[in-house]
Structure formats: structure tokens, C-alpha cells
N, C-alpha and C. Protein backbone atom coordinates (compact mmCIF):
# COMPACT_ATOMS: atom_id res chain seq x y z
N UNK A 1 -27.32 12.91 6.47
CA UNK A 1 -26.33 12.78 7.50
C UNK A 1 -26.72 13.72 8.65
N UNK A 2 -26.05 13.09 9.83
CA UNK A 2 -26.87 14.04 11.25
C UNK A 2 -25.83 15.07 11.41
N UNK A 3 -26.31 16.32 11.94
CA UNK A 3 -25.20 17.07 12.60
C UNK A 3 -23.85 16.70 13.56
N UNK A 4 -24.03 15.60 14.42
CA UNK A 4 -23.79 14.54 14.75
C UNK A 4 -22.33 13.72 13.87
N UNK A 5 -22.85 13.25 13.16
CA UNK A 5 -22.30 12.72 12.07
C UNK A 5 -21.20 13.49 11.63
N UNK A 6 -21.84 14.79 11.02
CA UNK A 6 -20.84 15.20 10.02
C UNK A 6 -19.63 15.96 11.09
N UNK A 7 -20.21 16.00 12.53
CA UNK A 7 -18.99 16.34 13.13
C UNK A 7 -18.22 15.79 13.58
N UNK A 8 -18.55 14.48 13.73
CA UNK A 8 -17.66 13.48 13.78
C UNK A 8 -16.61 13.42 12.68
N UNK A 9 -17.19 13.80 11.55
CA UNK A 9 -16.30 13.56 10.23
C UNK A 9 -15.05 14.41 10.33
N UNK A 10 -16.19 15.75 10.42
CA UNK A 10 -15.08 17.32 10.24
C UNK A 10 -14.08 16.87 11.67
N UNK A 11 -14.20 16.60 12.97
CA UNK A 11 -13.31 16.08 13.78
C UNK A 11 -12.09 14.96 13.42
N UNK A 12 -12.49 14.06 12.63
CA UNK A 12 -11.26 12.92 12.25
C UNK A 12 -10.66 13.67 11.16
N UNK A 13 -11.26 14.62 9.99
CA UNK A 13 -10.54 15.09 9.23
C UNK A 13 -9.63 16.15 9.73
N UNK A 14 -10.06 16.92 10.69
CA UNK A 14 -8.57 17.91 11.41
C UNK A 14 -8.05 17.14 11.76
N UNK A 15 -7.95 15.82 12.65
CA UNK A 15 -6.77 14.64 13.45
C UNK A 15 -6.18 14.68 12.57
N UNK A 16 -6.35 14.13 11.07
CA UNK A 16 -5.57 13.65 10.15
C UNK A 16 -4.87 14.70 9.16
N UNK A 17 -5.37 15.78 9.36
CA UNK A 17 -4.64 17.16 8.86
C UNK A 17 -3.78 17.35 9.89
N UNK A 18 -4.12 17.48 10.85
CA UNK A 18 -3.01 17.91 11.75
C UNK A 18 -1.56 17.54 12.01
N UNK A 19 -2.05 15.99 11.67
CA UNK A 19 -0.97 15.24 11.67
C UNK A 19 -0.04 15.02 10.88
N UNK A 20 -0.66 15.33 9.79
CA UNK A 20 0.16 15.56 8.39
C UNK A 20 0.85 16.72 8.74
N UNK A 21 0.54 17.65 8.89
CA UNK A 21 0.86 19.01 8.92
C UNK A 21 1.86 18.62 9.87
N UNK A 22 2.09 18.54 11.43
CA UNK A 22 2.98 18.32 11.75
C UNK A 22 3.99 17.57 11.71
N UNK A 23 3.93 16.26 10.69
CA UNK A 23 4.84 15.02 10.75
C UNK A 23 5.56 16.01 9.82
N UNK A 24 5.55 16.48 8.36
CA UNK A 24 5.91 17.42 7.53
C UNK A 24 6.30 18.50 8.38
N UNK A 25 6.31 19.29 9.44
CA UNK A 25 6.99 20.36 10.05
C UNK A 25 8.05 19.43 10.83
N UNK A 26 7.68 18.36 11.67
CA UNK A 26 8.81 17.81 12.48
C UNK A 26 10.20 17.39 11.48
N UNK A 27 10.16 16.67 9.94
CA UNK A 27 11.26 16.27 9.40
C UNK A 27 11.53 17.76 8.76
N UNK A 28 10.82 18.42 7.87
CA UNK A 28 11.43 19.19 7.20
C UNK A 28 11.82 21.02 7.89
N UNK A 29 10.89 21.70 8.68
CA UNK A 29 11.53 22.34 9.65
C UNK A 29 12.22 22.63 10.37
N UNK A 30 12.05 21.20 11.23
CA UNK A 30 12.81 21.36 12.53
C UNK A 30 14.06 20.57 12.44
N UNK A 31 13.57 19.15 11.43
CA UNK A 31 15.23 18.46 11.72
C UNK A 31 15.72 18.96 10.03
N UNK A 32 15.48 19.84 9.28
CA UNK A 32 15.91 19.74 8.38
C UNK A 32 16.25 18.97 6.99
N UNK A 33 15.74 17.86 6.80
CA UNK A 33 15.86 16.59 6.61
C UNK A 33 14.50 16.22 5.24
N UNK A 34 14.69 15.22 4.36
CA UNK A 34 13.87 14.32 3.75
C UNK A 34 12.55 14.05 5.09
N UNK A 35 11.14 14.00 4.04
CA UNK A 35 10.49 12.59 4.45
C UNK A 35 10.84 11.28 4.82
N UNK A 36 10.26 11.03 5.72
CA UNK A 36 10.73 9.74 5.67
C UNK A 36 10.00 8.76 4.65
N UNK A 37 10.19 7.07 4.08
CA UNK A 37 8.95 6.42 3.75
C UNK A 37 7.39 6.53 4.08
N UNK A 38 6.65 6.52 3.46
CA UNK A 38 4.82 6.89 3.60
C UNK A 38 4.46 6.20 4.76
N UNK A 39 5.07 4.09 4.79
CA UNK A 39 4.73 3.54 5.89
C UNK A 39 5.10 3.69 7.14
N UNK A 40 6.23 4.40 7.63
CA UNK A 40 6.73 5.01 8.59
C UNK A 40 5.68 6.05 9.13
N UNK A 41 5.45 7.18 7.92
CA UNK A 41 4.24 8.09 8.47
C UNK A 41 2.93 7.45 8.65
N UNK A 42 3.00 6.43 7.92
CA UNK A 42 1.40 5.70 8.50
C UNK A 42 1.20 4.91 10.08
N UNK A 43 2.35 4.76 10.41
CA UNK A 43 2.31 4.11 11.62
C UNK A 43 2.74 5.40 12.90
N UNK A 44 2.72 6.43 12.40
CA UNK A 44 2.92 7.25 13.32
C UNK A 44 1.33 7.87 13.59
N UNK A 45 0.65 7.93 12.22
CA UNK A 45 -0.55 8.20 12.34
C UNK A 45 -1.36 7.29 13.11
N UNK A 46 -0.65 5.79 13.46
CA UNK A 46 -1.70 4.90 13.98
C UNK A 46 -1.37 5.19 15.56
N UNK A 47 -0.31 5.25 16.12
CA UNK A 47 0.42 5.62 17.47
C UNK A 47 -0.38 6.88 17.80
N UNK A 48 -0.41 7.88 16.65
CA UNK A 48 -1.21 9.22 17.14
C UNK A 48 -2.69 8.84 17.44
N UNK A 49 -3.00 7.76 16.42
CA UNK A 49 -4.61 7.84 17.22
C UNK A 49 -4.60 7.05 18.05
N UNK A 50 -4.11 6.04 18.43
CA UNK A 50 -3.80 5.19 19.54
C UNK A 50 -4.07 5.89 20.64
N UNK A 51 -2.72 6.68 21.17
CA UNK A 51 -2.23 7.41 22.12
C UNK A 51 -3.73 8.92 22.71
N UNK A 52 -3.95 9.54 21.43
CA UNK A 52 -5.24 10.10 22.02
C UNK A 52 -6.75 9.77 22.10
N UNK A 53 -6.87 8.89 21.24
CA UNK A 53 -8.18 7.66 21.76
C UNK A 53 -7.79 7.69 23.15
N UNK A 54 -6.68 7.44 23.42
CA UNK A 54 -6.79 6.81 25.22
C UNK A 54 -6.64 7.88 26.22
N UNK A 55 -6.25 8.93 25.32
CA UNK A 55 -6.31 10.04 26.33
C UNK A 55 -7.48 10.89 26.42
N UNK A 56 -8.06 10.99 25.37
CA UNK A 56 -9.54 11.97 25.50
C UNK A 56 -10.74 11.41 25.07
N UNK A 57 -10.75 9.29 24.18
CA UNK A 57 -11.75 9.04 23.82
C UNK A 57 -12.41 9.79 22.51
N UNK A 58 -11.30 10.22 21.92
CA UNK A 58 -12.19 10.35 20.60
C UNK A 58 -10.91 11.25 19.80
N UNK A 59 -10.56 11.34 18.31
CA UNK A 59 -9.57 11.97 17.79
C UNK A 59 -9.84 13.27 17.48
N UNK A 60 -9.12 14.23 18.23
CA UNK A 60 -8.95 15.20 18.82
C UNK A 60 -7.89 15.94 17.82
N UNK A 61 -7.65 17.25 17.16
CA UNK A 61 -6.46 17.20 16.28
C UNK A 61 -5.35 17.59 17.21
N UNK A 62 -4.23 17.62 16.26
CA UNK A 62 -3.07 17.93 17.90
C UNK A 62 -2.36 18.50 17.22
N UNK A 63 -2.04 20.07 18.16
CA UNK A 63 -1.04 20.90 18.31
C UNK A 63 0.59 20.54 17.86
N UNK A 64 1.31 21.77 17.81
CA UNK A 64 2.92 21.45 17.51
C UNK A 64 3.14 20.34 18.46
N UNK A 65 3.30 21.24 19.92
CA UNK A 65 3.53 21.04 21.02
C UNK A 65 3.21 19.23 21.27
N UNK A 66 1.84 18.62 21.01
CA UNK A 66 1.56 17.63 20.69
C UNK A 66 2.17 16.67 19.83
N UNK A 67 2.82 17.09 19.11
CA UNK A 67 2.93 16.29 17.97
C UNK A 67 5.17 16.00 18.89
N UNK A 68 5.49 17.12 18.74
CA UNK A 68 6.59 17.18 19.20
C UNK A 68 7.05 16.09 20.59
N UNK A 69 5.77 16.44 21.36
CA UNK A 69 6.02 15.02 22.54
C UNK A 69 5.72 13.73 22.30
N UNK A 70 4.57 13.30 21.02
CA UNK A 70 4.52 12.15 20.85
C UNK A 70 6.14 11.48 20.07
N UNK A 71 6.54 12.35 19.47
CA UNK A 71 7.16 11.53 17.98
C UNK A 71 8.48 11.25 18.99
N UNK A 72 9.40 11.65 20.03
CA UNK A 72 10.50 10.29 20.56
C UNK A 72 9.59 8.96 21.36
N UNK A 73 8.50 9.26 21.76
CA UNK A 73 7.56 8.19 22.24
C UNK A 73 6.99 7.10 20.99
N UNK A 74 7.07 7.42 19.58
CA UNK A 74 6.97 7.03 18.70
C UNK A 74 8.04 6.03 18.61
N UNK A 75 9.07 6.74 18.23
CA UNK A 75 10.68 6.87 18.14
C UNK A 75 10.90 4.95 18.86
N UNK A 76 10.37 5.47 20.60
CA UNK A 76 11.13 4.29 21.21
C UNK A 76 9.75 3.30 21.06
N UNK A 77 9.05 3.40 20.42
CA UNK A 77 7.77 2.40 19.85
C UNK A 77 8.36 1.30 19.11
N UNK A 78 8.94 2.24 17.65
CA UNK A 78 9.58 1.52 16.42
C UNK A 78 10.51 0.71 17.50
N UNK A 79 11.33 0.77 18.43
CA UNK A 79 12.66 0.22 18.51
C UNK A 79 12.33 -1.07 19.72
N UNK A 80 11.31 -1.04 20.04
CA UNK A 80 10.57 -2.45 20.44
C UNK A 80 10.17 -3.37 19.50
N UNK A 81 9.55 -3.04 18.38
CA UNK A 81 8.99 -3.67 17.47
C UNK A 81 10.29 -4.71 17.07
């Protein structure tokens, strides 16, 4: 594997830590609250890479601060669907 490569890897694996990490701080921290269902968090994970694919071209991990502005943009996602 190229250097290349494996940083590509180690890069999608912080996106997807990160995101965990914060979807788990946003319900149980901040709103106090249960998990929600897994498929709920899976489609937030897809909105998260969505949303920064288009902003920086490549998955990037994301901050509180990040995570906190996507999820009512999430929010009014689900309520189109």
C-alpha cells in the first residue's frame, strides 16, 4: 500500500470517528436523551459526507462545532424526505 493510500484510509477513518463521536455527544450530552435508531445515524453519516465532499472535496473529520451546525440542516433534510 502507498503512503498515499494509507492516508487516504487513516483520513476516512477519523471522518467516521468523528462522527460517531459527535452524533453520541449531540443525543447523549447535550440533549440528554437515548440514541436514536442505527439507520437514522447512518443517514446522518451519509449527509455528513455529502455536505463535506462538497465543501473541501475529500472527508475531512469534523469538529463539535461542525457537527453541531450540520445536525438541524440534517434535521430539515429528514423532513423533506
Amino acid at each position: 500500500m502507498t503512503a498515499d493510500e494509507e492516508g487516504w484510509i487513516e483520513g476516512m477513518s477519523e471522518f467516521y470517528i468523528s462522527v460517531d463521536d459527535g452524533w453520541s455527544r449531540i443525543f447523549v450530552m447535550i440533549l440528554g436523551t437515548a440514541l436514536p435508531d442505527n439507520k437514522v445515524k447512518e443517514q446522518f453519516v451519509d449527509f455528513c459526507k455529502r455536505e463535506v465532499m462538497e465543501a473541501t472535496g475529500e472527508l475531512t473529520p469534523l469538529n463539535e462545532s461542525d457537527m453541531i451546525h450540520l445536525f438541524p440542516m440534517f434535521l430539515e433534510e429528514l423532513l423533506r424526505q
